[in-house]
N, C-alpha and C. Protein backbone atom coordinates (compact mmCIF):
# COMPACT_ATOMS: atom_id res chain seq x y z
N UNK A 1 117.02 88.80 205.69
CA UNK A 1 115.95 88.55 206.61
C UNK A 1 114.74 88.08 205.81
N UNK A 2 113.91 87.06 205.85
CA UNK A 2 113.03 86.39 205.38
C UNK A 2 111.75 85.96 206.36
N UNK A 3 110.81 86.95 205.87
CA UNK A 3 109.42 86.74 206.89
C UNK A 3 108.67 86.54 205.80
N UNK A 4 108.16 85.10 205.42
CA UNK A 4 107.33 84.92 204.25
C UNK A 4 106.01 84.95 204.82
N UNK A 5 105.55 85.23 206.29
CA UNK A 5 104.42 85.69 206.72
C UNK A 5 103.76 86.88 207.08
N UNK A 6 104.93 88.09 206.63
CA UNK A 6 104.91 89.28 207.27
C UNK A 6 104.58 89.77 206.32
N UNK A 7 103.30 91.14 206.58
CA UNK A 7 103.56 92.02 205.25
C UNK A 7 103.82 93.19 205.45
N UNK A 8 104.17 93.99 204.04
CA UNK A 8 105.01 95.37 204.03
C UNK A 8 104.45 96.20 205.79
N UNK A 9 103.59 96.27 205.90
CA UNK A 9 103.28 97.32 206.79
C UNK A 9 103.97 96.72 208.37
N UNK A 10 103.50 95.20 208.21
CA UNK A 10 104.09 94.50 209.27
C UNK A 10 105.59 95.03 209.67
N UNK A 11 106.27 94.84 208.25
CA UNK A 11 108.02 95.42 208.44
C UNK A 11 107.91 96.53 208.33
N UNK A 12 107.28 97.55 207.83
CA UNK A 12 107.45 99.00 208.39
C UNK A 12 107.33 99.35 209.81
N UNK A 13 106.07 98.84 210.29
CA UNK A 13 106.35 99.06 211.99
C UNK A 13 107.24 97.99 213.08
N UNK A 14 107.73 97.04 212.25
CA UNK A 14 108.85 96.60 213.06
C UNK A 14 109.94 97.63 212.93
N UNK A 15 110.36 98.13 211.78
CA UNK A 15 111.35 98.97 211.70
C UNK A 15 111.21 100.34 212.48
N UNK A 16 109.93 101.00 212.20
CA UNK A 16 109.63 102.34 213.01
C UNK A 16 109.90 101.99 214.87
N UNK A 17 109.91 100.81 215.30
CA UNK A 17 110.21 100.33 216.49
C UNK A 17 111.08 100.09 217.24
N UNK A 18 112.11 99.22 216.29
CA UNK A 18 113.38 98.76 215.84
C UNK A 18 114.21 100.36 216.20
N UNK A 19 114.13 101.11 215.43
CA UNK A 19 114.80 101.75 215.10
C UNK A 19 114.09 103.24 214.42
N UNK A 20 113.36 104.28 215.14
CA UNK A 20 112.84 105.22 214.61
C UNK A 20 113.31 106.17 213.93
N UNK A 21 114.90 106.74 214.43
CA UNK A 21 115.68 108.09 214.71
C UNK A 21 116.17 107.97 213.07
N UNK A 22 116.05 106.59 212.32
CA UNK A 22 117.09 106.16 211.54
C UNK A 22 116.14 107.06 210.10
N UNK A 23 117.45 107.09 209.09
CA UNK A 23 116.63 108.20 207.82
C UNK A 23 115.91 106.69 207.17
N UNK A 24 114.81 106.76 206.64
CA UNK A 24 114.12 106.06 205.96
C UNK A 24 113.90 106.58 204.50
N UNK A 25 113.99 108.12 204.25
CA UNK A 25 113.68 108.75 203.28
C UNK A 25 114.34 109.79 202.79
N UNK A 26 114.91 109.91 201.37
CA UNK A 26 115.83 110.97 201.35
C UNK A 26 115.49 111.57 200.10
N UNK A 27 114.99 112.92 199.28
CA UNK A 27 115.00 113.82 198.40
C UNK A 27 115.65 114.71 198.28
N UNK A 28 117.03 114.66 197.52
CA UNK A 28 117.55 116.22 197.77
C UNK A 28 118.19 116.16 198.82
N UNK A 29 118.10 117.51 199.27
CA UNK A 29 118.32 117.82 200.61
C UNK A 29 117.49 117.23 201.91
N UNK A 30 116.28 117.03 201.92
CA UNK A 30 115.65 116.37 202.84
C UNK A 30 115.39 115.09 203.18
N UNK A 31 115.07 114.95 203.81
CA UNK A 31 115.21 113.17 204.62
C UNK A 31 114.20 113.22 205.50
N UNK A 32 113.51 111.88 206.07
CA UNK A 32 112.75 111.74 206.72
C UNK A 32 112.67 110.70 207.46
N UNK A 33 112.97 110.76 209.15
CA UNK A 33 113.45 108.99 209.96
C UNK A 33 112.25 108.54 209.54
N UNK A 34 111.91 107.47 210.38
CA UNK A 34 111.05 106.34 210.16
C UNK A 34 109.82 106.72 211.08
N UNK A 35 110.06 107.81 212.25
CA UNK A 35 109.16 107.71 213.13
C UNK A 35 108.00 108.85 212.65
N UNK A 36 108.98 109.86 211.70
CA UNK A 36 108.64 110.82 210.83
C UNK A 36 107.67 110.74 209.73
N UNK A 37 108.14 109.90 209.29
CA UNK A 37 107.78 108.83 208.03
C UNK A 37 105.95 108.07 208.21
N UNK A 38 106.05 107.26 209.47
CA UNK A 38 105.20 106.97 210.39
C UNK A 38 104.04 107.74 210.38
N UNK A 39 104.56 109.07 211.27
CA UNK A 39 103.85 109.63 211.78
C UNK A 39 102.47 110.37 210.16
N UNK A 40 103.40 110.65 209.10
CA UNK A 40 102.96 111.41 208.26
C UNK A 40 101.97 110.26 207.42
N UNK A 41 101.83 109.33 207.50
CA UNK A 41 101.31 108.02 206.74
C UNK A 41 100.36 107.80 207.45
N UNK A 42 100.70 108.20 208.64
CA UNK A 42 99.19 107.69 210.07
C UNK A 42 98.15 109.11 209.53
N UNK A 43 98.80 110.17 209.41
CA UNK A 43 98.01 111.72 209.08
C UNK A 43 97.40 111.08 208.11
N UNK A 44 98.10 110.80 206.45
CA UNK A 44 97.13 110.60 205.47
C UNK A 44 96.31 109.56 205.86
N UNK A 45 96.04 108.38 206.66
CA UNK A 45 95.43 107.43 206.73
C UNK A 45 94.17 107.97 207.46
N UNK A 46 94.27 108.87 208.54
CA UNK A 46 92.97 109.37 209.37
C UNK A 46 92.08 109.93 208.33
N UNK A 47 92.91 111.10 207.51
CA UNK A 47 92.08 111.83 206.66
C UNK A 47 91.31 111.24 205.44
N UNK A 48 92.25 109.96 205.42
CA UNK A 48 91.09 109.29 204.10
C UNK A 48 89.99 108.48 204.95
N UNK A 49 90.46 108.19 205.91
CA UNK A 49 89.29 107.46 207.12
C UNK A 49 87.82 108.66 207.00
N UNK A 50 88.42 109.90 207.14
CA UNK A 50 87.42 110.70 207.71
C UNK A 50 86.61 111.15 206.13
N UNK A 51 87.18 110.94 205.11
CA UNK A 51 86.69 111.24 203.83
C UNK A 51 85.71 109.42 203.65
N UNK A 52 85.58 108.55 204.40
CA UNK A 52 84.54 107.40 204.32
C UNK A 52 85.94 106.53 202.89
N UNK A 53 86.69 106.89 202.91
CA UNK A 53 87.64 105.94 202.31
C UNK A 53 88.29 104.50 202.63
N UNK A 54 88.03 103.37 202.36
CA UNK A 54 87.40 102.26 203.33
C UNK A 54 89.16 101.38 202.71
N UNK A 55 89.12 100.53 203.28
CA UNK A 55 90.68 99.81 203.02
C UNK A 55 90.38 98.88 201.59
N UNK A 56 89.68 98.85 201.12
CA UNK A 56 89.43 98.07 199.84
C UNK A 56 88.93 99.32 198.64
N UNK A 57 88.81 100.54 198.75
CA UNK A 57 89.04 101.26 197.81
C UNK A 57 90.35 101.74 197.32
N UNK A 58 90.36 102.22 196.07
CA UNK A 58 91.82 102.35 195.09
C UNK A 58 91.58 104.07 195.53
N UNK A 59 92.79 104.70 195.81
CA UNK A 59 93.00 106.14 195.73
C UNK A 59 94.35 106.24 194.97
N UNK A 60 93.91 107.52 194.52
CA UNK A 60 94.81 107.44 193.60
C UNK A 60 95.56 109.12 193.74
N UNK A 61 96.93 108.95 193.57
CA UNK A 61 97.68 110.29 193.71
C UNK A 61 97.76 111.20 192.54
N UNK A 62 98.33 112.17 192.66
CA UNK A 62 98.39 113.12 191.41
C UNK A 62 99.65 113.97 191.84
N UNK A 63 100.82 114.15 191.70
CA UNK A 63 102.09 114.90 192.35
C UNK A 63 102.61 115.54 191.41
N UNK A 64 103.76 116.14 191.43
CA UNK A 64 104.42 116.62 190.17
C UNK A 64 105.63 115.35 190.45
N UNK A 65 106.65 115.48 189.60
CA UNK A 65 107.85 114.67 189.31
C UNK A 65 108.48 115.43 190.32
């Protein structure tokens, strides 16, 4: 499939649409569909909204391995 006008986020919510129920994410034992997936990416996105975190600043993660 070739959308040389589409970007990543574009095909993430075609897919979360497409097809939600489906696993998108798998660690281990856990997995996560797409609508799941979605939903948890929309959470971090409000909260950096509400921290004045603007779409042209760099954030940066810190996790363990």
């Amino acid at each position: 499939m070739k959308h040389p006008h589409t970007s990543l986020v574009d095909l993430f919510e075609w897919q979360v649409a497409r097809d939600p129920h489906s696993i998108a994410v798998v660690f281990g034992q856990d997995s996560l569909t797409y609508a799941e997936l979605d939903r948890r990416a929309k959470q971090v996105a409000h909260y950096l909204a509400r921290q004045n975190i603007g779409t042209e600043q760099v954030v940066a993660l810190a996790m363990p391995r």
